[in-house]
N, C-alpha and C. Protein backbone atom coordinates (compact mmCIF):
# COMPACT_ATOMS: atom_id res chain seq x y z
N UNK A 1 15.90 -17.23 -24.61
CA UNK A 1 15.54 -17.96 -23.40
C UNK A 1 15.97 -19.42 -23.57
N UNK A 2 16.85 -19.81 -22.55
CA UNK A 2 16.76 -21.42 -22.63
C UNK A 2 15.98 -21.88 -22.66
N UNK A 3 16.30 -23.31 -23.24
CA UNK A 3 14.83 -24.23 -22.92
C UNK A 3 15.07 -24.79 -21.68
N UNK A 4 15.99 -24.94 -20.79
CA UNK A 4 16.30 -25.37 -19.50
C UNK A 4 15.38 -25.04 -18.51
N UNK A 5 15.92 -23.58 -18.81
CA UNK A 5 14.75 -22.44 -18.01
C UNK A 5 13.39 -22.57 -17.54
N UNK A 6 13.13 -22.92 -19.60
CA UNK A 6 12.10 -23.06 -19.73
C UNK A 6 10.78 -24.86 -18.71
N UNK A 7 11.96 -25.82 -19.04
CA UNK A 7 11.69 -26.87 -18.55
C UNK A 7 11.56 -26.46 -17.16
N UNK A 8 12.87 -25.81 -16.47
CA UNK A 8 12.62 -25.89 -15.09
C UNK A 8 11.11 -24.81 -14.21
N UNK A 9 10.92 -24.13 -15.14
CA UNK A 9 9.64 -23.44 -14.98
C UNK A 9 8.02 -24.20 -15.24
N UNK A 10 8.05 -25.30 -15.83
CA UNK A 10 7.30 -25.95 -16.58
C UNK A 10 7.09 -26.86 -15.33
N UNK A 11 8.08 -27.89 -14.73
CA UNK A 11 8.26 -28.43 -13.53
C UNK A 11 7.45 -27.78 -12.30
N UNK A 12 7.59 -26.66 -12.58
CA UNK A 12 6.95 -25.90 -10.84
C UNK A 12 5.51 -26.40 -11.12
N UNK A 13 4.84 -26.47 -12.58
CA UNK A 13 3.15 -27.07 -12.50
C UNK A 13 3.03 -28.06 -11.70
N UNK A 14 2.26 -27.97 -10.83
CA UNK A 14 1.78 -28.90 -9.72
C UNK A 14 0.91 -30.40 -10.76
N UNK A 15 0.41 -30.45 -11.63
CA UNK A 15 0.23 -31.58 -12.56
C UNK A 15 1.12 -32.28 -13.41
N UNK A 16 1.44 -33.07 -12.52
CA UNK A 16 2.56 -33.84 -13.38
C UNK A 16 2.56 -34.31 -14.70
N UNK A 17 2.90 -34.00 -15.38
CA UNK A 17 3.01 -34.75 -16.98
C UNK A 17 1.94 -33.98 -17.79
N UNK A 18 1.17 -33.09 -17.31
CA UNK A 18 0.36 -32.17 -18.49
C UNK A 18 0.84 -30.77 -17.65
N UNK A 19 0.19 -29.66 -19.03
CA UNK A 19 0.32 -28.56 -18.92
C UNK A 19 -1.05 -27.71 -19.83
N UNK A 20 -1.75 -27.11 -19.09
CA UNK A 20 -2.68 -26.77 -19.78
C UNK A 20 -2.30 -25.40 -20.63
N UNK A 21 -3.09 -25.17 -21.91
CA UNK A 21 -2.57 -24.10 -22.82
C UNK A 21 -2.41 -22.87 -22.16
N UNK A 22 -3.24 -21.99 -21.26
CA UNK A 22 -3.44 -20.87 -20.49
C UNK A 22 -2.02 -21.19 -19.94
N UNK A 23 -1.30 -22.33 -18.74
CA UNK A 23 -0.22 -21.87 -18.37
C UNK A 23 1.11 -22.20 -19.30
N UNK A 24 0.95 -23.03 -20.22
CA UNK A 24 2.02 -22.73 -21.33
C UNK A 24 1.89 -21.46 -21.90
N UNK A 25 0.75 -20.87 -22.12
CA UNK A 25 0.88 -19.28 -22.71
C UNK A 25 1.59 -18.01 -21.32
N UNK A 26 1.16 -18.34 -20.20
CA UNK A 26 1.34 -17.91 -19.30
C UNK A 26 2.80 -17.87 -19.05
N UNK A 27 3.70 -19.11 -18.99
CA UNK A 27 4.93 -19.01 -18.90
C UNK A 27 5.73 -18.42 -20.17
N UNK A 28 5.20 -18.98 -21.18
CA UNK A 28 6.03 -17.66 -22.28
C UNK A 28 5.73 -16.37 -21.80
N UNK A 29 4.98 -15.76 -21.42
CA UNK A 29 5.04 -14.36 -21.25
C UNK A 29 5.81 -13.86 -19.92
N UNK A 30 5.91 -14.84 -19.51
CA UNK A 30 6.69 -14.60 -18.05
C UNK A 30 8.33 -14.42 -18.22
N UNK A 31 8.27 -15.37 -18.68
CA UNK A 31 10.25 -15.75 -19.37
C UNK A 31 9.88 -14.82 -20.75
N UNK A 32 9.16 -14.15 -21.09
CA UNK A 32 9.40 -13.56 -22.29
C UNK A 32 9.66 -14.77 -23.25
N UNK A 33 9.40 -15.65 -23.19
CA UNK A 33 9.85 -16.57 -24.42
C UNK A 33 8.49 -16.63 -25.81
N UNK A 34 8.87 -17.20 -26.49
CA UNK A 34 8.11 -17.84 -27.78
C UNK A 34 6.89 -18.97 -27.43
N UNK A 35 6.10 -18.78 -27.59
CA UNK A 35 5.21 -19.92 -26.88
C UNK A 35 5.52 -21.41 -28.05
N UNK A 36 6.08 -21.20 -28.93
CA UNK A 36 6.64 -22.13 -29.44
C UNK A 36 7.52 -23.06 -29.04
N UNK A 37 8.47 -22.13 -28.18
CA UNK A 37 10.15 -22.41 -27.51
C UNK A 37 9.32 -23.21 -26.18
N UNK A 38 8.28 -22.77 -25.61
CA UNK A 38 7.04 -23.54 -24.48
C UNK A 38 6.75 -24.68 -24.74
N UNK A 39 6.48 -25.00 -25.97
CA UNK A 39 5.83 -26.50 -26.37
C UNK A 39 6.53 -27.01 -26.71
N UNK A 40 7.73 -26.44 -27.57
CA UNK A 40 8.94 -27.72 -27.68
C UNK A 40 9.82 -27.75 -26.37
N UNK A 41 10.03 -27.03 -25.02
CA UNK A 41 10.49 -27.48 -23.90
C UNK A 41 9.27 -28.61 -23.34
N UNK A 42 8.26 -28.19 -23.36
CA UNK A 42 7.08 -29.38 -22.85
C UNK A 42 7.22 -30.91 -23.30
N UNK A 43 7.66 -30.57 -24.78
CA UNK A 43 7.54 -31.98 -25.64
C UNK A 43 8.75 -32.76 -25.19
N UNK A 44 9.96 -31.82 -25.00
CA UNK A 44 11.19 -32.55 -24.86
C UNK A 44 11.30 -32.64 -23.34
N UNK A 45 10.30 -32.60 -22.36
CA UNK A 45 10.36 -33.07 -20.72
C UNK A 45 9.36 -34.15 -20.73
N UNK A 46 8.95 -34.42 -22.09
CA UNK A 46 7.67 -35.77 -22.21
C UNK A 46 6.62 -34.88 -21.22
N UNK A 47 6.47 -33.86 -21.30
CA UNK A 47 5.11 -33.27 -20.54
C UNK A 47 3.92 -32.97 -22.06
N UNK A 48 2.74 -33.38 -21.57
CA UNK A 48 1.55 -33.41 -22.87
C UNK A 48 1.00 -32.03 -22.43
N UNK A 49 0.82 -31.27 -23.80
CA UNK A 49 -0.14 -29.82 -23.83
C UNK A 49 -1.49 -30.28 -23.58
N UNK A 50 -2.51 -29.69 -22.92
CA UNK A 50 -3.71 -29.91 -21.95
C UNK A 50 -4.49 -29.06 -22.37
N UNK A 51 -5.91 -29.23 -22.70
CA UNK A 51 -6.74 -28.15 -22.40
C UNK A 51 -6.47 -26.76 -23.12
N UNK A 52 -6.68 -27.49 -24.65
CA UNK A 52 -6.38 -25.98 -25.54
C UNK A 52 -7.45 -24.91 -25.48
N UNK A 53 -6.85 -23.74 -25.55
CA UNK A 53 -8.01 -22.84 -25.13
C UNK A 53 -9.20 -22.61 -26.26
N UNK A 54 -8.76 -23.09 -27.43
CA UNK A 54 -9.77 -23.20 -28.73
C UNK A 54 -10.75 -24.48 -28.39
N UNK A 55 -10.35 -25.16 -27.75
CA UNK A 55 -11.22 -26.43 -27.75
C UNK A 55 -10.58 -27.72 -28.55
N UNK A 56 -9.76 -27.59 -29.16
CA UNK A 56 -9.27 -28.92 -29.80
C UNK A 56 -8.42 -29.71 -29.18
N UNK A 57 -8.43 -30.03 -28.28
CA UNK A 57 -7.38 -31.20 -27.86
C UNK A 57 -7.86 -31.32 -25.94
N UNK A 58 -7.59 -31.96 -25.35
CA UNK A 58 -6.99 -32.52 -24.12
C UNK A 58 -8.47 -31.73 -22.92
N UNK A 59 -9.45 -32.60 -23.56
CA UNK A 59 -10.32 -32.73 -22.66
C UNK A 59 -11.26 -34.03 -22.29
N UNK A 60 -9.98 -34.92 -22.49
CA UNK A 60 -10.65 -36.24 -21.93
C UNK A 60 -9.85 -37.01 -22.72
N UNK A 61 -9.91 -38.20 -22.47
CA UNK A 61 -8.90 -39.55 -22.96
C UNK A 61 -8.93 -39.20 -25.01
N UNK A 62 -8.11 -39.07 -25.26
CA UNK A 62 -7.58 -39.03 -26.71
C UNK A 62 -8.56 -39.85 -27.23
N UNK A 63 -9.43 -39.82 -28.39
CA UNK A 63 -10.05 -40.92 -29.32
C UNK A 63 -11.51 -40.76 -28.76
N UNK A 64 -11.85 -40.63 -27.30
CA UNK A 64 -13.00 -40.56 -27.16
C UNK A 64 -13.98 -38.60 -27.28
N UNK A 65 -15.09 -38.73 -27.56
CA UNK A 65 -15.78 -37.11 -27.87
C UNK A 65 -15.49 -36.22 -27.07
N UNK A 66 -15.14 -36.65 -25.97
CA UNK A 66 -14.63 -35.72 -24.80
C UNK A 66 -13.63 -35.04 -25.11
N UNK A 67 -13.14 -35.51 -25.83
CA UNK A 67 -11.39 -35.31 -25.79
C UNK A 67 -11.45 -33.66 -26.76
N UNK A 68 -12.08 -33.41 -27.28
CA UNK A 68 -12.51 -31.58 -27.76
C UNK A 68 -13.57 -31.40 -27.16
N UNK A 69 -13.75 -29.56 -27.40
CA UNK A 69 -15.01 -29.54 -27.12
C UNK A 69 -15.32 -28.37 -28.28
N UNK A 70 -14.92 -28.68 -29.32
CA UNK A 70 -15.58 -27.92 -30.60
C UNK A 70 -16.02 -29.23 -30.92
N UNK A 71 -17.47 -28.65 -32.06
CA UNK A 71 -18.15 -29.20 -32.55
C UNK A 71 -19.77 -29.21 -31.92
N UNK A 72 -19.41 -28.76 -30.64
CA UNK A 72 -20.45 -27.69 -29.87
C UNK A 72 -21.50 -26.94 -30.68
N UNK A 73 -22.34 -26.65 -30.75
CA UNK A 73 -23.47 -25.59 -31.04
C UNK A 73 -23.49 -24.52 -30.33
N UNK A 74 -22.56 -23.29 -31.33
CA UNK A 74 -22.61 -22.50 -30.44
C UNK A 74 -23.38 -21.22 -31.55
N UNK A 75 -23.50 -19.93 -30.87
CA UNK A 75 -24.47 -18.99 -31.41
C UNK A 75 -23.32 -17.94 -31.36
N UNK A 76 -22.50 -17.26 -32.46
CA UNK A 76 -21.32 -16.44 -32.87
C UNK A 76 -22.19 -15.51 -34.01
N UNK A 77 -21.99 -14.34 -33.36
CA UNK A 77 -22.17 -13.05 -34.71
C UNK A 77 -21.98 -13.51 -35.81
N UNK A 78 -22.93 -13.16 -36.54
CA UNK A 78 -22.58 -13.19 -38.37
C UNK A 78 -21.19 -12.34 -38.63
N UNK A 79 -20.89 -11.08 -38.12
CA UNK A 79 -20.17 -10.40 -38.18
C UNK A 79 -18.62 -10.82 -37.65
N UNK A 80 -18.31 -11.73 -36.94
CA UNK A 80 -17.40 -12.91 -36.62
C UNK A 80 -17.30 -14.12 -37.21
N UNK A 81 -18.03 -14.64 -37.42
CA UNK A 81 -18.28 -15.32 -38.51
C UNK A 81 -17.81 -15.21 -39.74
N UNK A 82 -17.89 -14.13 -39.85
CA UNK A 82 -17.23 -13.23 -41.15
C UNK A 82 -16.14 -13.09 -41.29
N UNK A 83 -15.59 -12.56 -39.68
CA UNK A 83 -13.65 -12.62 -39.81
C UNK A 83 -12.81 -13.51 -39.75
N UNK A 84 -14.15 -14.73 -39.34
CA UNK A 84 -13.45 -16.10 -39.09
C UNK A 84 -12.91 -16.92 -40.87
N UNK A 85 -13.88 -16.33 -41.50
CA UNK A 85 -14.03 -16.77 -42.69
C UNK A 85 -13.10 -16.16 -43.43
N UNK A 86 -12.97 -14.68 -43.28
CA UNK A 86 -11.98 -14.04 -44.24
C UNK A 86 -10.10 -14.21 -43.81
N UNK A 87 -10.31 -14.61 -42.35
CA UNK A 87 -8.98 -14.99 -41.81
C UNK A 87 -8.42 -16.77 -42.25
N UNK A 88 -8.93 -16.95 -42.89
CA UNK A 88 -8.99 -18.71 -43.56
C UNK A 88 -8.40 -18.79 -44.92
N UNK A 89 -7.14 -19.54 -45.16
CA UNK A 89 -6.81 -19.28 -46.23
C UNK A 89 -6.57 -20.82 -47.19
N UNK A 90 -7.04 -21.20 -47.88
CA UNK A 90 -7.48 -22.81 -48.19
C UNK A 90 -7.59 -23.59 -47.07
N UNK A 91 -8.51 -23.35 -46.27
CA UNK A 91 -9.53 -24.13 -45.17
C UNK A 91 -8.60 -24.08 -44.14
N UNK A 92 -7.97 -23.41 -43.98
CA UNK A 92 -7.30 -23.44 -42.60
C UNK A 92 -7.28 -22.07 -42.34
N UNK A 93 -7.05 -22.46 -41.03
CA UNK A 93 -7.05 -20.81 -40.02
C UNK A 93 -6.21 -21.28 -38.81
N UNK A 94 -5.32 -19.80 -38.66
CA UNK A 94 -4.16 -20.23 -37.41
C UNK A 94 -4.80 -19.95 -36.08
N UNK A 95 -4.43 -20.55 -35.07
CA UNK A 95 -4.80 -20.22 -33.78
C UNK A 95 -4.83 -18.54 -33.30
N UNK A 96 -3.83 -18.38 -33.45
CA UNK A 96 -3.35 -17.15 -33.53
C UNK A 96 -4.16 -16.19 -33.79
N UNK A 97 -5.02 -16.28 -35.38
CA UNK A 97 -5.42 -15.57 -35.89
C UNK A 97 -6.85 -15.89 -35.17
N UNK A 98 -7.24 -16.55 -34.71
CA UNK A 98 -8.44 -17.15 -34.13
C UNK A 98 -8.28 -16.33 -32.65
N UNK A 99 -7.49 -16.40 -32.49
CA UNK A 99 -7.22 -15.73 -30.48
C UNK A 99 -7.64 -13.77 -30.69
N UNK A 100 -6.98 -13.90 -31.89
CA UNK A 100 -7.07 -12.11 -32.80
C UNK A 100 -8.72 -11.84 -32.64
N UNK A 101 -9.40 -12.70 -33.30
CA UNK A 101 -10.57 -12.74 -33.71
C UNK A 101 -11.40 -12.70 -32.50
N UNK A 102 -11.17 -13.56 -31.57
CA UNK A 102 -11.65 -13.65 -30.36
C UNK A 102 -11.33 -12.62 -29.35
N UNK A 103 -10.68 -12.36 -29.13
CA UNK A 103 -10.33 -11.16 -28.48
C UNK A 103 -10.95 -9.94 -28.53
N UNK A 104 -10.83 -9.68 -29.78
CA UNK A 104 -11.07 -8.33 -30.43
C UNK A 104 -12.62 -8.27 -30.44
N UNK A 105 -13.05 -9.33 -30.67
CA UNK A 105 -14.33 -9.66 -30.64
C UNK A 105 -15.39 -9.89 -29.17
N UNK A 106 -15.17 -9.93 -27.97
CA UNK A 106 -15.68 -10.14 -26.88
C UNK A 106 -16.03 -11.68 -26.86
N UNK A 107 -15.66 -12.11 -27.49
CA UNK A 107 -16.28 -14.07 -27.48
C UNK A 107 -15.00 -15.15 -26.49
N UNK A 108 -15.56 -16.03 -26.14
CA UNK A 108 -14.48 -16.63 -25.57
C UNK A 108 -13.74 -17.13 -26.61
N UNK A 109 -12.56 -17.71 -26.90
CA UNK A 109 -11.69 -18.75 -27.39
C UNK A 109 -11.87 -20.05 -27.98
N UNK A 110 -12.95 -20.48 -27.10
CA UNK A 110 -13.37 -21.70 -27.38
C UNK A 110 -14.71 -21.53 -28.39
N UNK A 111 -15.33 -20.68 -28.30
CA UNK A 111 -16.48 -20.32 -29.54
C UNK A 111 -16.14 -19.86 -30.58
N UNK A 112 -15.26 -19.43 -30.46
CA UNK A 112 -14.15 -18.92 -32.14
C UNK A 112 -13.57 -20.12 -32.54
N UNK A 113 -13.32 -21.43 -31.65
CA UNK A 113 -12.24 -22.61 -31.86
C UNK A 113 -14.18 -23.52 -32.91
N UNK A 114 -14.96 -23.60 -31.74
CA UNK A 114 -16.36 -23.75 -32.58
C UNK A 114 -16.50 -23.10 -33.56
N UNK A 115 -16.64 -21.84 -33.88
CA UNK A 115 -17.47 -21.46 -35.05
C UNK A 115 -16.62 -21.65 -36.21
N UNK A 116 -15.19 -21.99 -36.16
CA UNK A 116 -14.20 -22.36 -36.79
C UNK A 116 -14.30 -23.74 -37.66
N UNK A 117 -14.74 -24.56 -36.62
CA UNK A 117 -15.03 -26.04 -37.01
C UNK A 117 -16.41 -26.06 -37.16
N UNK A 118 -17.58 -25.27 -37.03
CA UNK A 118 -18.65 -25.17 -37.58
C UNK A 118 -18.52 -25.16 -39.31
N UNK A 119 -17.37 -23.85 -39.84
CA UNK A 119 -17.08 -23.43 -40.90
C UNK A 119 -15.92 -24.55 -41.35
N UNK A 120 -15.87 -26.04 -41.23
CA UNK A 120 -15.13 -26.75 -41.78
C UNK A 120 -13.77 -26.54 -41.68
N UNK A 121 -13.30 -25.72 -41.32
CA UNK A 121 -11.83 -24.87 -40.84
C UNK A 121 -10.68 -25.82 -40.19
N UNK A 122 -9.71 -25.92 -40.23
CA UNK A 122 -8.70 -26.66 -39.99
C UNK A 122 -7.64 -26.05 -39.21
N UNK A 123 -7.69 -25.75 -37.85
CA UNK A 123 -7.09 -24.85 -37.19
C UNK A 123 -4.98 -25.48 -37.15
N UNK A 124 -4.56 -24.49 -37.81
CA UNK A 124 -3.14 -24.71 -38.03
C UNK A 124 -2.27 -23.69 -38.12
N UNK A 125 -0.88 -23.25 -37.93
CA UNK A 125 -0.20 -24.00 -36.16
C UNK A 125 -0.80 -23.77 -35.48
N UNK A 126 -0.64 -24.34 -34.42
CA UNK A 126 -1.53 -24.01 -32.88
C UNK A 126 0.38 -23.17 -32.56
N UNK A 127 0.14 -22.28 -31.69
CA UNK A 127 1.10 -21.52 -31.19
C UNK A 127 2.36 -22.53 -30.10
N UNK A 128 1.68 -23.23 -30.08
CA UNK A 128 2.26 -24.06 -29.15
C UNK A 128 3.13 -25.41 -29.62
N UNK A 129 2.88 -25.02 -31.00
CA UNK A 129 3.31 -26.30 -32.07
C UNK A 129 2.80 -28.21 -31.88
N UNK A 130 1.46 -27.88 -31.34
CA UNK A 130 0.85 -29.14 -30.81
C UNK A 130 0.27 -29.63 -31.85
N UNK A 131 0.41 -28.84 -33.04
CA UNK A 131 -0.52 -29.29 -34.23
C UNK A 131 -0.03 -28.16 -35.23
């Protein structure tokens, strides 16, 4: 898939200059592309990734508490908890493997992105290469 493509698909978002994670994941699956090949067309149209679906990034001005929303108190199965822990490999855990977890699990995204950073966890790559 070009990244052209990709840019000119990215453009149709009615929010200028962001893109939230749901429709960067959304357009890779559309173009069949890499949601990787998504965030580096985003990065290289100077458009900012928005509103990660884990909770770490782009919910309010950068620097201020808003700006995530892990670190939340949230209430996650011991039994998730568990896969969150065994999917962690020297304190980090991939998004990816976190979306796995969540999924499979009935929990939203963003309580797996919490119980993650509850467990000191260092969520790395983000699929989107935003981190």
């Amino acid at each position: 898939m070009s990244f052209e493509k990709i840019k000119e698909t990215i453009a149709v978002y009615p929010v200028k200059g962001k893109l939230p994670c749901s429709v960067a994941h959304f357009i890779a699956a559309y173009l069949k592309a890499e949601p990787l090949d998504v965030g580096k067309a985003a990065n290289e149209a100077g458009v900012k990734l928005d509103q990660c679906q884990l909770g770490l990034f782009g919910y309010g001005r950068k620097g201020q508490s808003s700006y995530k929303i892990v670190g939340r108190k949230v209430e996650v199965k011991q039994d998730v908890i568990d896969l969150i822990r065994s999917g962690a490999k020297e304190g980090k855990i991939s998004c990816a493997r976190l979306w796995e977890i969540a999924d499979s699990s009935g929990i939203m995204r963003a309580e797996a992105g919490n119980a993650a950073d509850s467990l000191g966890l260092k969520v790395t790559p983000c699929q989107l290469g935003a981190f």
